[in-house]
Structure formats: C-alpha cells, structure tokens
C-alpha atoms as a PDB file:
ATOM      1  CA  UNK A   1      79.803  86.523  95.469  1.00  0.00           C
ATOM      2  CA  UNK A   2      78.743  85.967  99.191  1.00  0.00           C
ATOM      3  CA  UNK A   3      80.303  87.553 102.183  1.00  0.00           C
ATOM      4  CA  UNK A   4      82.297  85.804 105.066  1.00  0.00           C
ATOM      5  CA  UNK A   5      82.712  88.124 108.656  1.00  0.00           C
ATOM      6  CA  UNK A   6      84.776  87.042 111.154  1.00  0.00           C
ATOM      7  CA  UNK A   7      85.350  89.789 114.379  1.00  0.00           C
ATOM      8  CA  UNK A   8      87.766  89.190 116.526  1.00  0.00           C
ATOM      9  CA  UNK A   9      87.879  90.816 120.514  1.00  0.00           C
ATOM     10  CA  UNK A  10      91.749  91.150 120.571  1.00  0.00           C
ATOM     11  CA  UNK A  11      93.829  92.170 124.094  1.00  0.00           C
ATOM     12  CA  UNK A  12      94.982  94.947 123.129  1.00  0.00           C
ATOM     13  CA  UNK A  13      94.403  97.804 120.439  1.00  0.00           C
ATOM     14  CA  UNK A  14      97.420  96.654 118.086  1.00  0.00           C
ATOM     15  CA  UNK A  15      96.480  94.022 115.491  1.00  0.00           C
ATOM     16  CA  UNK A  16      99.129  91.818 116.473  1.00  0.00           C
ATOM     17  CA  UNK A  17      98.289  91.489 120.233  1.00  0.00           C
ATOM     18  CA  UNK A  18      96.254  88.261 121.144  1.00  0.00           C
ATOM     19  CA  UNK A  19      92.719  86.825 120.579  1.00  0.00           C
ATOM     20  CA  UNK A  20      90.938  87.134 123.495  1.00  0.00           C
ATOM     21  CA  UNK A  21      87.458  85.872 122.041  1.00  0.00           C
ATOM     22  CA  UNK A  22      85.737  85.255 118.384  1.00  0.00           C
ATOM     23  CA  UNK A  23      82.338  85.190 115.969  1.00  0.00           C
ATOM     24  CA  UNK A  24      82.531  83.982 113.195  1.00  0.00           C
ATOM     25  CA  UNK A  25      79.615  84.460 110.120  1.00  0.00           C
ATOM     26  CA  UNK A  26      79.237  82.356 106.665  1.00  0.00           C
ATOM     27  CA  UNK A  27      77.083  83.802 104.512  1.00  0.00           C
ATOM     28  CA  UNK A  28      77.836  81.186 101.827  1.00  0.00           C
ATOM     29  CA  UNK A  29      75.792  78.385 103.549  1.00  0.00           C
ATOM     30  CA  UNK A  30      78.742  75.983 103.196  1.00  0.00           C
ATOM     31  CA  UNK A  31      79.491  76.282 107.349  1.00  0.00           C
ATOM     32  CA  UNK A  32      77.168  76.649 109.712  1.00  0.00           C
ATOM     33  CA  UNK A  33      79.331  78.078 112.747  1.00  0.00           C
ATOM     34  CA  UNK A  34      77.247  78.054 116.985  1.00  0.00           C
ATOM     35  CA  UNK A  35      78.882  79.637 119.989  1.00  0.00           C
ATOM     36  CA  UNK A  36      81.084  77.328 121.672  1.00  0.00           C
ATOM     37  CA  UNK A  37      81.608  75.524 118.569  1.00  0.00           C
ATOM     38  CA  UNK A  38      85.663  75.665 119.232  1.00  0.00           C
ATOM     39  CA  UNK A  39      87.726  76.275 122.431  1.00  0.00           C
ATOM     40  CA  UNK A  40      91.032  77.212 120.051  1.00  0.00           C
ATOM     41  CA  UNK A  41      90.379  80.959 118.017  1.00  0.00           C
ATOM     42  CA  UNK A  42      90.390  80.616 114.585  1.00  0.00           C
ATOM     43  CA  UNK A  43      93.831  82.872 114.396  1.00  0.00           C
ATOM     44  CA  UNK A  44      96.481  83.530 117.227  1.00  0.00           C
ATOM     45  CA  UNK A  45      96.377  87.279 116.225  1.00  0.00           C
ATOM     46  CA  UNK A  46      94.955  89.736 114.180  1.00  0.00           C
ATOM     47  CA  UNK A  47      97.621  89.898 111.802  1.00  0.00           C
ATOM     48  CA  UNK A  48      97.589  86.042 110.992  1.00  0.00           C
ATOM     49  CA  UNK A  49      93.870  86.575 109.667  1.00  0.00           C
ATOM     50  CA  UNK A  50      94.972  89.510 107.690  1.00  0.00           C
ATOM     51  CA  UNK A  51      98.149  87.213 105.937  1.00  0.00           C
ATOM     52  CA  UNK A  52      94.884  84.645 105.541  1.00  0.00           C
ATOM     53  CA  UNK A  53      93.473  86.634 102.914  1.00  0.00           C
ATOM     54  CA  UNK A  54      90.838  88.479 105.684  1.00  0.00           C
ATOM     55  CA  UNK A  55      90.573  92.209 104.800  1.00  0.00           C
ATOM     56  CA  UNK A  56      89.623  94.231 107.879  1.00  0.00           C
ATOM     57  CA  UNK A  57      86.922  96.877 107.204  1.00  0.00           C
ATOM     58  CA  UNK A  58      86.301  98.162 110.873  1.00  0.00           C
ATOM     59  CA  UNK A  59      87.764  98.794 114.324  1.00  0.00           C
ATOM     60  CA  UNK A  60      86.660  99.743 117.280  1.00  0.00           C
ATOM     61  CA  UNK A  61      87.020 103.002 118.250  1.00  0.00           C
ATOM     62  CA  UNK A  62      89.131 103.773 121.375  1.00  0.00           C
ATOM     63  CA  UNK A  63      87.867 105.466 124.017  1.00  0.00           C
ATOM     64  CA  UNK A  64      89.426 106.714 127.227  1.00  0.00           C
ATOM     65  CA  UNK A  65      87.859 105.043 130.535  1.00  0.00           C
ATOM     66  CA  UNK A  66      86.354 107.370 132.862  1.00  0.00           C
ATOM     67  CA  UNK A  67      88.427 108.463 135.402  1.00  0.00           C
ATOM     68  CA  UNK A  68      88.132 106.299 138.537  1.00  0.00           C
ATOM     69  CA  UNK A  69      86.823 103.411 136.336  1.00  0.00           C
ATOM     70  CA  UNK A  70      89.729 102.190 134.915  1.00  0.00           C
ATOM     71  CA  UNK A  71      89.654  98.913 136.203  1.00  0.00           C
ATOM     72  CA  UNK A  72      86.050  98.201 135.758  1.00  0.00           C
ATOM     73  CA  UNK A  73      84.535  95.161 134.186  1.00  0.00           C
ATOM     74  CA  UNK A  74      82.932  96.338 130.524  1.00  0.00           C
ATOM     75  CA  UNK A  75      82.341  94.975 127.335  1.00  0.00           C
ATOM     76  CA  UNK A  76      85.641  93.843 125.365  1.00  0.00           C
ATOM     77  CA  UNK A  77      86.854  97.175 123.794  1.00  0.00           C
ATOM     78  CA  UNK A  78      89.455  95.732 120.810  1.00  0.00           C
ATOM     79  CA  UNK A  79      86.913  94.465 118.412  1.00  0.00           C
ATOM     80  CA  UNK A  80      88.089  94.045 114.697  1.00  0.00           C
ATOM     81  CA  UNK A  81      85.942  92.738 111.647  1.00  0.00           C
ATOM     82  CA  UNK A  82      87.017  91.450 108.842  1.00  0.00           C
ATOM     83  CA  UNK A  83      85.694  89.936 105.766  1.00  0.00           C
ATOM     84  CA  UNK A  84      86.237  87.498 102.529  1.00  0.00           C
ATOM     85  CA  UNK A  85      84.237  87.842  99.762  1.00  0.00           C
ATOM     86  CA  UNK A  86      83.646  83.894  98.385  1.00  0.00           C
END
C-alpha cells in the first residue's frame, strides 16, 4: 500500500470555503505531478476531496494576527492535507 498527499491552501478556515492554491504528491509512481502542471485545482473545496475518498489527517493551526498586522501579506494560513492510501 503506497500513500497519495494532496494539501490544499483553502480561503478560509472552514473546509467548504474555496481552493485558493494546491500540491499534490503520488507516492505510487503511476503520476508524476510539477508545479504549474494545471491552472484548474484538483477540487472546488475541501469538502469535495473529502466525498472523493481523501481522508484529511492535518490542519493548520489558527493563529490570531498580530495586532496592527492584520492586513499583511504572509504565507497562506488554511492549509489542509489529506491522503489515500493506494
């Protein structure tokens, strides 16, 4: 059995809110995935991987901006990873 990760950078912290960016991971050797490989994510939402047969296994934790900083540019903070065992 051989793992499959896919993390998805969603808009918000709810699992249904929208993909805002994507990796993808096939540790089965049958795909061989490259940034930029696809303009369209591989799911609208989180939820549509999880009805897929993805099982998430981490999320980001949230953390409070720093006051005054709220609108700063930072890495994307709604990161979810899932995984299918093939």
């Amino acid at each position: 059995m051989k793992q499959q990760v896919l993390v998805l950078y969603l808009n918000t912290s709810g699992l249904d809110s929208e993909v805002l960016a994507w990796s993808f991971y096939d540790g089965t050797g049958t795909t061989n995935p490259t940034t930029g490989d696809s303009d369209l994510p591989p799911y609208d939402t989180g939820t549509e991987a999880l009805r897929d047969g993805w099982r998430l296994f981490q999320a980001s934790q949230l953390v409070p901006p720093y006051p005054g900083h709220e609108y700063d540019t930072s890495f994307l903070k709604h990161e979810f990873w899932f995984e299918k065992l093939e």
